[in-house]
Protein backbone atom coordinates (compact mmCIF):
# COMPACT_ATOMS: atom_id res chain seq x y z
CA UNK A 1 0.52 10.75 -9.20
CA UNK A 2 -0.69 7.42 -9.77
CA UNK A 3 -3.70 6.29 -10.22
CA UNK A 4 -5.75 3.65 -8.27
CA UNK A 5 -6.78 0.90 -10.16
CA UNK A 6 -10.26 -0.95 -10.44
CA UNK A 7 -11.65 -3.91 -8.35
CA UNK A 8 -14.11 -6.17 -8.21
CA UNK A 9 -16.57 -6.63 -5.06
CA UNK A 10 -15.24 -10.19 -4.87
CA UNK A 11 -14.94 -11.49 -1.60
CA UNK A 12 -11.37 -12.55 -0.93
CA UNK A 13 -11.28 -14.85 2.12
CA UNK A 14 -13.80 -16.28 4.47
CA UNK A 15 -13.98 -13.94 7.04
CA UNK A 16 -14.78 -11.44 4.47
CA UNK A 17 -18.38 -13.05 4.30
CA UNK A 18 -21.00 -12.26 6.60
CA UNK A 19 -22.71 -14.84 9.26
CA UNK A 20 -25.64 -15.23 6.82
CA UNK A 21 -24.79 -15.86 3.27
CA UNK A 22 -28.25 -14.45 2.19
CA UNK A 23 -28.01 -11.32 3.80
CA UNK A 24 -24.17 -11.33 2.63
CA UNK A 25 -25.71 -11.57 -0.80
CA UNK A 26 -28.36 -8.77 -0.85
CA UNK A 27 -26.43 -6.19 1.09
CA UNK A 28 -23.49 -6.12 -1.35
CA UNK A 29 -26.05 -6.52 -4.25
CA UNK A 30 -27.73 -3.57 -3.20
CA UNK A 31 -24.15 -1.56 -2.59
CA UNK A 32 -23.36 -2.59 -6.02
CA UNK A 33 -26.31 -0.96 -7.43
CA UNK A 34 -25.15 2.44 -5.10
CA UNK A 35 -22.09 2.34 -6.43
CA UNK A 36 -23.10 1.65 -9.66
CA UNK A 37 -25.30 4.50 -10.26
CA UNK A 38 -22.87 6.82 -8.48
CA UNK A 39 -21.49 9.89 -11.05
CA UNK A 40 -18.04 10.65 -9.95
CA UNK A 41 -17.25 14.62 -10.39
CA UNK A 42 -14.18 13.91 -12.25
CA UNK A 43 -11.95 10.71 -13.47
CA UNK A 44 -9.90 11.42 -10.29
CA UNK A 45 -12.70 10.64 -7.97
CA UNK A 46 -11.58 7.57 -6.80
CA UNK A 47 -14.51 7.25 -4.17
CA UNK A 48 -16.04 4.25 -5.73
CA UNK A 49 -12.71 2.26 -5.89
CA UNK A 50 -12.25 2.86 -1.93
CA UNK A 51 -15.79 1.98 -0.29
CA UNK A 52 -15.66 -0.90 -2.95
CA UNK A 53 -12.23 -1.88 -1.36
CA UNK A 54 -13.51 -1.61 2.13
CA UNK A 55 -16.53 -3.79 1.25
CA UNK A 56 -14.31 -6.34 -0.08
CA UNK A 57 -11.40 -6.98 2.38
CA UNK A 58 -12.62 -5.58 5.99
CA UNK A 59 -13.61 -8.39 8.30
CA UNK A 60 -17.26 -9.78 8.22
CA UNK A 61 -18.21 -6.91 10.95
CA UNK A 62 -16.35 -4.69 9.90
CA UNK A 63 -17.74 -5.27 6.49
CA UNK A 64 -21.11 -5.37 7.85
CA UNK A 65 -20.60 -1.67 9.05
CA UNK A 66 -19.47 -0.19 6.11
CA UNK A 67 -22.12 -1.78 3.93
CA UNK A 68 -24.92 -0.39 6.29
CA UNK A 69 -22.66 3.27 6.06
CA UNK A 70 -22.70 3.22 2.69
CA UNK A 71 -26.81 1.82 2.06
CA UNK A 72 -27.54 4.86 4.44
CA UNK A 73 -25.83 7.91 1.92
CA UNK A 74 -28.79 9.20 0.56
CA UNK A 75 -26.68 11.07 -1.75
CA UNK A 76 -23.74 11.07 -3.99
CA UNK A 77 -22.53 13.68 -2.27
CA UNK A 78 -22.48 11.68 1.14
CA UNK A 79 -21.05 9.05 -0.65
CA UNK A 80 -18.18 11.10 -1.41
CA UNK A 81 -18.05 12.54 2.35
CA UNK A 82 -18.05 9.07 3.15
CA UNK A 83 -14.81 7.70 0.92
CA UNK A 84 -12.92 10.63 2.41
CA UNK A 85 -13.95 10.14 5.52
CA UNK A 86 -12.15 6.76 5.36
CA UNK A 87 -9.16 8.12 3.68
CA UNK A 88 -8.43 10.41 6.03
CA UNK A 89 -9.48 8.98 9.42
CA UNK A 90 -7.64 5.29 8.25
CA UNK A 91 -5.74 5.01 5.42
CA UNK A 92 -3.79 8.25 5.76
CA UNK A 93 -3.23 7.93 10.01
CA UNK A 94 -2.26 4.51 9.01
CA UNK A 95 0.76 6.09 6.66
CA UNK A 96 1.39 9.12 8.53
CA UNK A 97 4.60 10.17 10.09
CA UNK A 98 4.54 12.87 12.88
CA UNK A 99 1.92 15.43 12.80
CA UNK A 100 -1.67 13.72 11.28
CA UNK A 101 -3.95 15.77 8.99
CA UNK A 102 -7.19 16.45 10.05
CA UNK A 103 -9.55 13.70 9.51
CA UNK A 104 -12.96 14.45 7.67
CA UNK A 105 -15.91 13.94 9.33
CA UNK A 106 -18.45 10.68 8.85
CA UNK A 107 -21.75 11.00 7.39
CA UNK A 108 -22.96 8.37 9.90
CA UNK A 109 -25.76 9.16 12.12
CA UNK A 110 -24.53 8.94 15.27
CA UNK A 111 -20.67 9.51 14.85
CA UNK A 112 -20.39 12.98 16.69
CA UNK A 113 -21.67 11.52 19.73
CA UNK A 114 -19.17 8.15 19.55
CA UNK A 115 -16.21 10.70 18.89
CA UNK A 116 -17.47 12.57 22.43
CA UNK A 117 -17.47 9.04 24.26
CA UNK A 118 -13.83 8.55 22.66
CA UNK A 119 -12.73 11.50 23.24
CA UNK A 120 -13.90 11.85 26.79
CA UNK A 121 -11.91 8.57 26.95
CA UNK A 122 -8.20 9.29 26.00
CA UNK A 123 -5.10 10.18 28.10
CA UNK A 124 -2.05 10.53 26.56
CA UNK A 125 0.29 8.00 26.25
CA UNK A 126 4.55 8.56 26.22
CA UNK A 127 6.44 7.90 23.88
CA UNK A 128 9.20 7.83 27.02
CA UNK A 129 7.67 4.38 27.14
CA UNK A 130 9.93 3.35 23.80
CA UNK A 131 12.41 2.40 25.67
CA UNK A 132 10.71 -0.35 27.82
CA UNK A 133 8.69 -1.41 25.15
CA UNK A 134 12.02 -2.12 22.79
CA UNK A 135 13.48 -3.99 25.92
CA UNK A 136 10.23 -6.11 26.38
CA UNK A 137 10.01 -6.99 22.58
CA UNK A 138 13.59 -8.11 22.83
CA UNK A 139 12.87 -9.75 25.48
CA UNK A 140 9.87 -11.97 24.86
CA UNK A 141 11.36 -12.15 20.76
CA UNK A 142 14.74 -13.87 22.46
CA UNK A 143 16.58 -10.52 21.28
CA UNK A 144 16.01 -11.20 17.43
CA UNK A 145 14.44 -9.82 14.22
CA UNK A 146 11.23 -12.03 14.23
CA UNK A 147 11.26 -12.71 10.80
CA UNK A 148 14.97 -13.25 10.22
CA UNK A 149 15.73 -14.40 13.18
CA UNK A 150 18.81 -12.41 13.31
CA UNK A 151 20.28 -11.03 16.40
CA UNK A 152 19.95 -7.69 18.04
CA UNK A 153 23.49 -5.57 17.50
CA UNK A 154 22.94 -4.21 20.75
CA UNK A 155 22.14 -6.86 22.98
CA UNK A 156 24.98 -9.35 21.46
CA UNK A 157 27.59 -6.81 22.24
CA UNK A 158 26.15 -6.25 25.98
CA UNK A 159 25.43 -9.79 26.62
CA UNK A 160 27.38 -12.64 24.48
CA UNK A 161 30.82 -13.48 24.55
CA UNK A 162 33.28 -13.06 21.86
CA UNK A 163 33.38 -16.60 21.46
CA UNK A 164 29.51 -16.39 20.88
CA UNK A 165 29.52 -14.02 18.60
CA UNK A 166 31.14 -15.15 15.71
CA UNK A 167 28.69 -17.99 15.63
CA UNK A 168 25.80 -15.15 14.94
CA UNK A 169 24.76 -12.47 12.31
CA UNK A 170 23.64 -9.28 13.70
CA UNK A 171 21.70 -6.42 12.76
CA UNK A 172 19.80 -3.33 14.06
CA UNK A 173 16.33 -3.94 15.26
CA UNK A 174 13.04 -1.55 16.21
CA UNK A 175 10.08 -2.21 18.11
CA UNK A 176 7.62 -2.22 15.43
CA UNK A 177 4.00 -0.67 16.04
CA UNK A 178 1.06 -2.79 14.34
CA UNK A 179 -1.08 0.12 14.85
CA UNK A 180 0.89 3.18 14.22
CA UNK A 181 1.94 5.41 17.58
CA UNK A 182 1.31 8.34 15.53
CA UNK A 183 -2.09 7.53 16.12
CA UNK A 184 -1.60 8.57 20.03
CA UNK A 185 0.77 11.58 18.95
CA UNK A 186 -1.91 13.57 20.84
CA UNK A 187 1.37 16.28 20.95
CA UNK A 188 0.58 16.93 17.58
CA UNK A 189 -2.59 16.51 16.66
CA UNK A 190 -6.11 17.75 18.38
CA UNK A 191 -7.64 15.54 20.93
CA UNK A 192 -11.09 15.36 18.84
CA UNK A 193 -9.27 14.67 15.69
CA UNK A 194 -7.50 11.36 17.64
CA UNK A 195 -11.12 10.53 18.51
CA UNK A 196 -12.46 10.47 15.19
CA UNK A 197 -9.63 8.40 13.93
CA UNK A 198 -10.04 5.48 16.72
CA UNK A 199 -13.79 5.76 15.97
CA UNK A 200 -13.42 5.05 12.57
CA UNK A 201 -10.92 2.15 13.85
CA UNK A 202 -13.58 0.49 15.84
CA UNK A 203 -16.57 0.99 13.42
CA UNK A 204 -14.63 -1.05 10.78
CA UNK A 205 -12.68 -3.13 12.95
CA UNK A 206 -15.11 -3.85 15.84
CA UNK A 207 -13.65 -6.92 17.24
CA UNK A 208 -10.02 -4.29 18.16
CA UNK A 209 -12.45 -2.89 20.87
CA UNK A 210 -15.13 -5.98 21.58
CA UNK A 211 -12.88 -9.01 21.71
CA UNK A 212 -9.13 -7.17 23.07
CA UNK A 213 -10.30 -3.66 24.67
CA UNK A 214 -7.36 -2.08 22.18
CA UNK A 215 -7.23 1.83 22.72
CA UNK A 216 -5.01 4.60 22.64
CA UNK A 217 -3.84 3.82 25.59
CA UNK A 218 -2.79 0.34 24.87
CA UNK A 219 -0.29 1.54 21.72
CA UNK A 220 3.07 0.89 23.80
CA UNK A 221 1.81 -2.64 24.88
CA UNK A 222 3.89 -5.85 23.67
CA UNK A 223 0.64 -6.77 22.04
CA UNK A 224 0.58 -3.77 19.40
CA UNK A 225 4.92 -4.47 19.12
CA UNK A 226 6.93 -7.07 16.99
CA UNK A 227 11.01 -7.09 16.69
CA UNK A 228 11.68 -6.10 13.55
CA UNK A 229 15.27 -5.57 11.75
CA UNK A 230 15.43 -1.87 11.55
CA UNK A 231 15.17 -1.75 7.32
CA UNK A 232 11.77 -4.53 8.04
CA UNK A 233 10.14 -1.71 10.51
CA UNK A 234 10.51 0.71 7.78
CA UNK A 235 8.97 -1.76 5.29
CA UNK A 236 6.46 -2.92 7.54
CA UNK A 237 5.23 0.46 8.57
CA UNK A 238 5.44 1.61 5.01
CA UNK A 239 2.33 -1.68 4.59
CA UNK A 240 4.83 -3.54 2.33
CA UNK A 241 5.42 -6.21 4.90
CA UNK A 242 2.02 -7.88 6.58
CA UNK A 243 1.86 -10.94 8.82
CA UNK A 244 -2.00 -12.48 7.56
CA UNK A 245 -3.46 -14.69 10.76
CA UNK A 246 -4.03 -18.56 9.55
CA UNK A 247 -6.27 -20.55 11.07
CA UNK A 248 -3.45 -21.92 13.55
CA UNK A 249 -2.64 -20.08 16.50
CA UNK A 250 -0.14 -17.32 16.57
CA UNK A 251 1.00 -18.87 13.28
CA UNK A 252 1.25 -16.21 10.28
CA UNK A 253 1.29 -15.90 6.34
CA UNK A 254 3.83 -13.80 5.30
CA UNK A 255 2.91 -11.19 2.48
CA UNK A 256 5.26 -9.17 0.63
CA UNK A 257 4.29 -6.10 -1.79
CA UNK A 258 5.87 -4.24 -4.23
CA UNK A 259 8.73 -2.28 -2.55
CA UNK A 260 9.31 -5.36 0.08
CA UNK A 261 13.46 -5.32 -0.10
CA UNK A 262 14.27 -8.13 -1.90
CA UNK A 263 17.59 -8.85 -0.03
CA UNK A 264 15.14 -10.06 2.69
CA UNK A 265 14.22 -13.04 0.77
CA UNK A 266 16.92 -15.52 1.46
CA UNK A 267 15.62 -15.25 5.54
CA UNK A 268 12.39 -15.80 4.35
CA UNK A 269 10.47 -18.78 5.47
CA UNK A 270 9.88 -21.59 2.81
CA UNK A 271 6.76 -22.24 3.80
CA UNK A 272 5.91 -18.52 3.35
CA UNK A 273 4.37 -18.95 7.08
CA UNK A 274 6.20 -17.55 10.80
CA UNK A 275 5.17 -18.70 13.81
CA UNK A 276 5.80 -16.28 16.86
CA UNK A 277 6.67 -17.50 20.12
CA UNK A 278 6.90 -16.25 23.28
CA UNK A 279 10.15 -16.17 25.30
CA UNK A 280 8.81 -14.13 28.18
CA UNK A 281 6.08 -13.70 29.98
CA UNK A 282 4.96 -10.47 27.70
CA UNK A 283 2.04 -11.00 25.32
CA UNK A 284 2.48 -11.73 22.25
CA UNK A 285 1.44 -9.86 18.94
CA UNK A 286 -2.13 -9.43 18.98
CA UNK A 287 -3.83 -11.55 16.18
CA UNK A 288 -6.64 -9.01 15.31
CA UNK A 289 -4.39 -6.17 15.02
CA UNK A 290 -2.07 -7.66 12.99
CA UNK A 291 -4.72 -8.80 10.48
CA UNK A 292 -6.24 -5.18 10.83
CA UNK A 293 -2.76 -3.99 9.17
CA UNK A 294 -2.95 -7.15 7.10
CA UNK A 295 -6.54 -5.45 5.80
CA UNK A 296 -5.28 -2.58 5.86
CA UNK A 297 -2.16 -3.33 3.36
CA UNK A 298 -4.54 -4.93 0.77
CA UNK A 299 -6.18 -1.81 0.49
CA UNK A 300 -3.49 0.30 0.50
CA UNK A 301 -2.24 -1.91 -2.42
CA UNK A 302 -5.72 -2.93 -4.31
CA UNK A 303 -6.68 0.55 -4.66
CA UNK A 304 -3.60 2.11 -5.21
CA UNK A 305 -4.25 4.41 -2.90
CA UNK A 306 -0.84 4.13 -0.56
CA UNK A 307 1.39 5.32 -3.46
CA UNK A 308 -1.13 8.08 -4.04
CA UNK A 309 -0.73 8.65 -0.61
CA UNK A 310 2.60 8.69 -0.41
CA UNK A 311 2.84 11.45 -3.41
CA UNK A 312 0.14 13.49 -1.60
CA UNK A 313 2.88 13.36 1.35
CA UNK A 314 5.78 14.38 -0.67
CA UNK A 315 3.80 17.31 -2.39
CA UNK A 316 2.86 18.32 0.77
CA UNK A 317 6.37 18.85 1.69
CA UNK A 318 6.75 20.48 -1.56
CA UNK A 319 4.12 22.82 -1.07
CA UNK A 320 5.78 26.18 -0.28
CA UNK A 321 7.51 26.42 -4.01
CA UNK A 322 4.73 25.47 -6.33
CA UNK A 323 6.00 24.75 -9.52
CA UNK A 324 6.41 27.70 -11.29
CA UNK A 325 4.52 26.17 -14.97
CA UNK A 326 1.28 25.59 -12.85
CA UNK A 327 1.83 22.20 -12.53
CA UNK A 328 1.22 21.14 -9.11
CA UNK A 329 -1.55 19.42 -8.72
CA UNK A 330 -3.24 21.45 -5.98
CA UNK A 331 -6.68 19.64 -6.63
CA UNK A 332 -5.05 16.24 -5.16
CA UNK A 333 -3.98 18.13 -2.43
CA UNK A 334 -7.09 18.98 -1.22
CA UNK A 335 -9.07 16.24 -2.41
CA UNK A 336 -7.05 14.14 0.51
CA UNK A 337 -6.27 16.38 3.48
C-alpha cells in the first residue's frame, strides 16, 4: 500500500485562519505540542498525518472544531480513536461506492447525543429521483459537460437537427454528486451509522448546515449536482477533479491531481478558472459544498490517504482468498474499517 506522506501545520489559504489571529496562533501551537508528543504504535499509524491535515485545510470553523476535538483527547489513545473516527465517518464515505463501512465512533463529548438528533432527523431519499435530477442539471447546464462545454449525446440526438449537429462535439454526461449519494444509501447502510457520518460532516464543515440547511435529504437537489462528461464524474468522484470557490461569485479554480485524464486538458480553461451559469431557474452548484470536496481532495491527496484508501477497497474485495504466503496485509484492513 502506499504510504501517506508528511505535512506541515502550515496554513494554506485564508479561510484556513481563524477570526482571531492570536487565538489562531495558540490553539495550533498547543495541537502541535499534542501531536508532537504523541507515540504512534507502529510506523503505519498514520494518525498524526490526518488530524494534522484536518487542522491545516478545513475551513476556519471547521478548523476551529477539530482543534478543540483534538486539545480535548486526554490520551493517545483518544487521539487515535479520534484520526479514525475521521477516516471512517469522512474520508472513506467520501470514496465509497455502494454499501459504506461502519464508521467509528468520536471521542467528543457530546457526539452520541448529536447522532440521536440526526438520526431522529433522516428520511430516506430515492435514488428514483436520478432521473429528474440528470434532466434538471441538463437543463440549467444548457445540456453540456460544464467543464468542456461539450454537448450531451442524448439530448443532441432528441433535440437538434442534423444540420445542427455537425456543428457540435458530443459526449456522454452524468449528474455529478458534490457530496456523494452513497452517503443517503440508507438501503445499505444502518440508519445510526448515516447519522454519525453527517455529524461528522457538520462538526467540520459547520457552515453545510448553518449557512445552506444541507442534509440527507437535500442530496438529489441541483445544488449538490454539476454536468459532468461521464469519464469527468468518474474523475471527479474519484477527488481528482475539484472546483476551489474564488473570491468571485459562482466563479471556480480548477484543480487537477494525479490521475486527472490528461486528454481533458485541451478543454481546459486557460485561465485555469470556470464560471457556472445558470440556464434555468434550478440552483446552481452550491459554493460551500463544492469547496467541502475541494477540502476534502487536498486531504485525500496531502496525506496520501485516498490511494491508501483505494487499496484498502481493493483488498477488501480481495479478501475471501488471502494470499496464500501470508502476505495480505490484514492489519491495514482493520486499522481502516
Amino acid at each position: 500500500m502506499h504510504s501517506p506522506v508528511n505535512l506541515s501545520l502550515e496554513s494554506s489559504s485564508p479561510s484556513s485562519a481563524l477570526t482571531n489571529p492570536t487565538v489562531h496562533i495558540e490553539m495550533l501551537s498547543d495541537v502541535n505540542k499534542k501531536l508532537a508528543s504523541y507515540q504512534p504504535l507502529s510506523t503505519s499509524d498514520n494518525s498524526v498525518v490526518v488530524l494534522k491535515a484536518f487542522t491545516q485545510y478545513l475551513p476556519r470553523d471547521g478548523m476551529r472544531n477539530i482543534c478543540d476535538d483534538i486539545l480535548d483527547c486526554s490520551s493517545d489513545e483518544e487521539l487515535r480513536i479520534l484520526a479514525t473516527h475521521l477516516m471512517t465517518a469522512l474520508l472513506v464515505p467520501m470514496k465509497a461506492r455502494g454499501k459504506i463501512p461502519a464508521a467509528s465512533p468520536s471521542p467528543r463529548f457530546g457526539a452520541d447525543d448529536s447522532i440521536d438528533d440526526i438520526a431522529s432527523e433522516l428520511e430516506s431519499s430515492s435514488r428514483n429521483d436520478q432521473g429528474w435530477l440528470k434532466e434538471a442539471c441538463l437543463l440549467r447546464d444548457s445540456n453540456r459537460c460544464v467543464l468542456t462545454e461539450l454537448y450531451d449525446v442524448d439530448k443532441a440526438a432528441k433535440s437538434l437537427s442534423g444540420t445542427e449537429r455537425k456543428h457540435i462535439t458530443t459526449i456522454i454526461t452524468k449528474a455529478a454528486h458534490i457530496i456523494p449519494l452513497s452517503i443517503d444509501n440508507f438501503a445499505d447502510t444502518e440508519l445510526r451509522n448515516a447519522a454519525t457520518i453527517l455529524d461528522a460532516l457538520y462538526r467540520y464543515f459547520p457552515r453545510i448546515r448553518s449557512r445552506i440547511n444541507f442534509s440527507a435529504n437535500k442530496i438529489n437537489d441541483t445544488c449538490n449536482t454539476i454536468t459532468l462528461a461521464d469519464t469527468l464524474h468518474g474523475t471527479f468522484r474519484e477527488f481528482q477533479l475539484a472546483f476551489e470557490p474564488t473570491s468571485n461569485e459562482n466563479i471556480y479554480r480548477v484543480k487537477q491531481y494525479a490521475y486527472f485524464p490528461t486528454v481533458f486538458n485541451y478543454y481546459l480553461p486557460k485561465s485555469g478558472n470556470i464560471t457556472f451559469l445558470a440556464h434555468s431557474d434550478h440552483s446552481l452548484p452550491s459554493a460551500i459544498l463544492l469547496e467541502t470536496h475541494a477540502i476534502i481532495a487536498k486531504i485525500l491527496h496531502a496525506t496520501g490517504m485516498g490511494e491508501y484508501i483505494d487499496d484498502v477497497f481493493q483488498e477488501r474485495q480481495r479478501i475471501h482468498c488471502f494470499a496464500p504466503d501470508g502476505s495480505t496485509n490484514v492489519q491495514s484492513l482493520l486499522m481502516v474499517f
